[in-house]
Protein backbone atom coordinates (compact mmCIF):
# COMPACT_ATOMS: atom_id res chain seq x y z
CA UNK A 1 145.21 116.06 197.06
CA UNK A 2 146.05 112.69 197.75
CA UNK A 3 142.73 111.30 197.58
CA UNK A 4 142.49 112.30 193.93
CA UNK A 5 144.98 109.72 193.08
CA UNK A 6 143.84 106.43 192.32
CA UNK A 7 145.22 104.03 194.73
CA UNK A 8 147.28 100.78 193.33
CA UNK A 9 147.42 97.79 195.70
CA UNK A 10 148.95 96.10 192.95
CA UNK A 11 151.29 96.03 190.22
CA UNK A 12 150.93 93.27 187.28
CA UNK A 13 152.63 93.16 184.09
CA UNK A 14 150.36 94.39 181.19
CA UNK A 15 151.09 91.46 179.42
CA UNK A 16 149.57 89.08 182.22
CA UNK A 17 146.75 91.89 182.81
CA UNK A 18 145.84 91.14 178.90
CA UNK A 19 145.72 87.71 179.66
CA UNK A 20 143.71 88.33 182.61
CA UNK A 21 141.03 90.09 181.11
CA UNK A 22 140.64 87.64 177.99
CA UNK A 23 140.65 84.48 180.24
CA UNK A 24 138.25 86.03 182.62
CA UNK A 25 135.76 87.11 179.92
CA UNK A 26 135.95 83.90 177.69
CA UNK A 27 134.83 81.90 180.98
CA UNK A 28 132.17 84.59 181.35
CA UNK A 29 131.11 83.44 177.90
CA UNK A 30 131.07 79.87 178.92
CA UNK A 31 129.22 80.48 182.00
CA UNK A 32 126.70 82.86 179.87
CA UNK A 33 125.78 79.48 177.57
CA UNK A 34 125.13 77.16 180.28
CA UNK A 35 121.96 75.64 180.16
CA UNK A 36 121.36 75.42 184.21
CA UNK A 37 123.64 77.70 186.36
CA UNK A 38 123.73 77.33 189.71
CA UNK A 39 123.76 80.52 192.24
CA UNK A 40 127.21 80.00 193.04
CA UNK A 41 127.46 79.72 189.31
CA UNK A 42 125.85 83.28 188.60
CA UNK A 43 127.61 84.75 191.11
CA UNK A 44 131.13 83.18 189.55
CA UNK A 45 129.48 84.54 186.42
CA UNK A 46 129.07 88.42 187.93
CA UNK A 47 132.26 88.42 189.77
CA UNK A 48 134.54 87.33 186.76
CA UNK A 49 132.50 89.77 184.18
CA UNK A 50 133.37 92.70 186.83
CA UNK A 51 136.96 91.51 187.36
CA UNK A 52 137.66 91.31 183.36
CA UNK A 53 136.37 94.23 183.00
CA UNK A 54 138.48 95.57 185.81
CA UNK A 55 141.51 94.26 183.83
CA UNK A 56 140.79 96.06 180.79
CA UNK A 57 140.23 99.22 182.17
CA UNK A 58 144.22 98.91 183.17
CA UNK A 59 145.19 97.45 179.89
CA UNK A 60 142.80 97.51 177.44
CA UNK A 61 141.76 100.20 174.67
CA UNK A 62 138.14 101.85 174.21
CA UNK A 63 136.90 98.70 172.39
CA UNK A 64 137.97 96.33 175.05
CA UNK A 65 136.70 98.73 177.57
CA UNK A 66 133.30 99.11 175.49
CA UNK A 67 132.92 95.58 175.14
CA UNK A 68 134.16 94.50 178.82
CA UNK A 69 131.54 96.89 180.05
CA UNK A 70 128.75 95.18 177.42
CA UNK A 71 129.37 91.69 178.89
CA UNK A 72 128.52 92.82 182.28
CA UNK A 73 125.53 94.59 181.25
CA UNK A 74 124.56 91.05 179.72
CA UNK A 75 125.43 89.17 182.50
CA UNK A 76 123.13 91.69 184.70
CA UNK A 77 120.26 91.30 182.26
CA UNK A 78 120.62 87.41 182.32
CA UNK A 79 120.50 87.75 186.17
CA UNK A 80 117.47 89.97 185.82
CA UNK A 81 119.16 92.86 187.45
CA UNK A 82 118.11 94.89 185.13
CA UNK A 83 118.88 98.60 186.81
CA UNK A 84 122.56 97.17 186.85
CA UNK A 85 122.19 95.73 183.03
CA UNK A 86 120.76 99.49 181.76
CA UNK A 87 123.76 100.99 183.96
CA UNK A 88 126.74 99.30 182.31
CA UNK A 89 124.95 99.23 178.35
CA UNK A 90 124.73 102.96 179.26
CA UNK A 91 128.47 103.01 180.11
CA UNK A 92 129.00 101.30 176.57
CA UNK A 93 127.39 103.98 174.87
CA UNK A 94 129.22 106.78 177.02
CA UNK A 95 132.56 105.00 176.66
CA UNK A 96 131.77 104.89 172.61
CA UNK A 97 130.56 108.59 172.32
CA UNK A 98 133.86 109.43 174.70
CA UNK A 99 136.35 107.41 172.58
CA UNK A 100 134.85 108.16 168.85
CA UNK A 101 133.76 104.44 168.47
CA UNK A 102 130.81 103.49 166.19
CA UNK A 103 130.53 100.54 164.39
CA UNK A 104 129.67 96.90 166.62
CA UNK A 105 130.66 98.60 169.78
CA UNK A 106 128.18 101.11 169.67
CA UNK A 107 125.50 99.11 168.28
CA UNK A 108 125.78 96.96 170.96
CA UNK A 109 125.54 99.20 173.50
CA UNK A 110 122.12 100.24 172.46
CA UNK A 111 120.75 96.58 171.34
CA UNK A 112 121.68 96.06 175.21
CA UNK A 113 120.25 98.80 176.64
CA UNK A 114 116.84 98.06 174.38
CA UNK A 115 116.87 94.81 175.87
CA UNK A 116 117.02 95.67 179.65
CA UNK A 117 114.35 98.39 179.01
CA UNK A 118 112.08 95.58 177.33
CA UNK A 119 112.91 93.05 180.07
CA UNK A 120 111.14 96.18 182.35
CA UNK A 121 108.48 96.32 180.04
CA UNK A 122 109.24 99.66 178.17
CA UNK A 123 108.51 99.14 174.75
CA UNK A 124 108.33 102.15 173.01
CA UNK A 125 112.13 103.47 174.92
CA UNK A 126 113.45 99.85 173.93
CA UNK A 127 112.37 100.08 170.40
CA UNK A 128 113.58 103.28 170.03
CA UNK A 129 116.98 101.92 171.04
CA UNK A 130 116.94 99.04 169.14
CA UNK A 131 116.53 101.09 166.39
CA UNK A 132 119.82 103.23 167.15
CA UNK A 133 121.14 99.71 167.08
CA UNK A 134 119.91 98.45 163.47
CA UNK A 135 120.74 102.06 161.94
CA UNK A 136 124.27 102.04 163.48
CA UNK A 137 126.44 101.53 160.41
CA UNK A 138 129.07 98.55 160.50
CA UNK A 139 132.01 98.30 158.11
CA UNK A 140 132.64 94.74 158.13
CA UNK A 141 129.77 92.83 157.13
CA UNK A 142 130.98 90.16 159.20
CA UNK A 143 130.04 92.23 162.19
CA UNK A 144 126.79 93.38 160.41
CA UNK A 145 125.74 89.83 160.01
CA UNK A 146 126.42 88.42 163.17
CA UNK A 147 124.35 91.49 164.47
CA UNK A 148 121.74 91.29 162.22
CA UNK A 149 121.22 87.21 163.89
CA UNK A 150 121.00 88.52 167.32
CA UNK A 151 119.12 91.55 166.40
CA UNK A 152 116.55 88.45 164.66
CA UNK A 153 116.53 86.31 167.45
CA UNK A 154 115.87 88.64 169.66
CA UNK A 155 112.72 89.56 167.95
CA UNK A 156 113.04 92.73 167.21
CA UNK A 157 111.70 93.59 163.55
CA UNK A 158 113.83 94.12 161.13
């Protein structure tokens, strides 16, 4: 049937989608580390998390998609929209469980999703996920120990 066919409006190179989706998510970033956002400023923030991640799902892998979908979910739970934050950190962990992926990708998934549930005030659900977090094995212990700093400053115990 025809409306089981995703519908293009538009055709762009990969190449340019790639550098699309990067752009878009390291201004994310930079919007993410402001001190004092404005609203126009968190909703620049929302829209260009969404649209990156839009971008990857055309071009990018299971990581990129994994991680695209993490950024929203943190740009959500900065906003304090926290039904949309536990919504995409879920997608992270779907995508991972879909695609095979452990590792930081997975780990981050749940460290997100304990955080929105903690930002409800859920504490036993968000430790519980924090824990899949902390127990998810990483095999470059780069990754482990820039996880192990957020996991710390977050305040989770170790």
């Amino acid at each position: 049937s025809r409306l089981a066919q995703p519908l293009t409006l538009m055709s762009i190179d990969p190449e340019t989608e790639n550098s699309i989706a990067k752009t878009l998510f390291n201004h994310v970033w930079t919007l993410i580390q402001s001190e004092a956002r404005t609203p126009v400023q968190d909703d620049e923030m929302e829209w260009a998390a969404m649209a990156s991640l839009y971008h990857w799902s055309k071009v990018g892998d299971a990581g990129n998609l994994a991680i695209g979908q993490w950024q929203v979910a943190h740009v959500y739970l900065r906003l304090g929209r926290l039904e949309e934050a536990k919504r995409y950190a879920q997608k992270v962990i779907e995508t991972c469980m879909g695609a095979g992926l452990g590792d930081f990708y997975l780990a981050y998934g749940y460290l997100e999703l304990a955080r929105a549930l903690r930002s409800e005030g859920k504490e036993g659900e968000a430790h519980a996920y924090a824990l899949k977090a902390k127990e998810t094995p990483m095999a470059d212990p780069h990754d482990q120990e820039h996880f192990d700093q957020d996991f710390k400053s977050d305040g989770w115990a170790s």
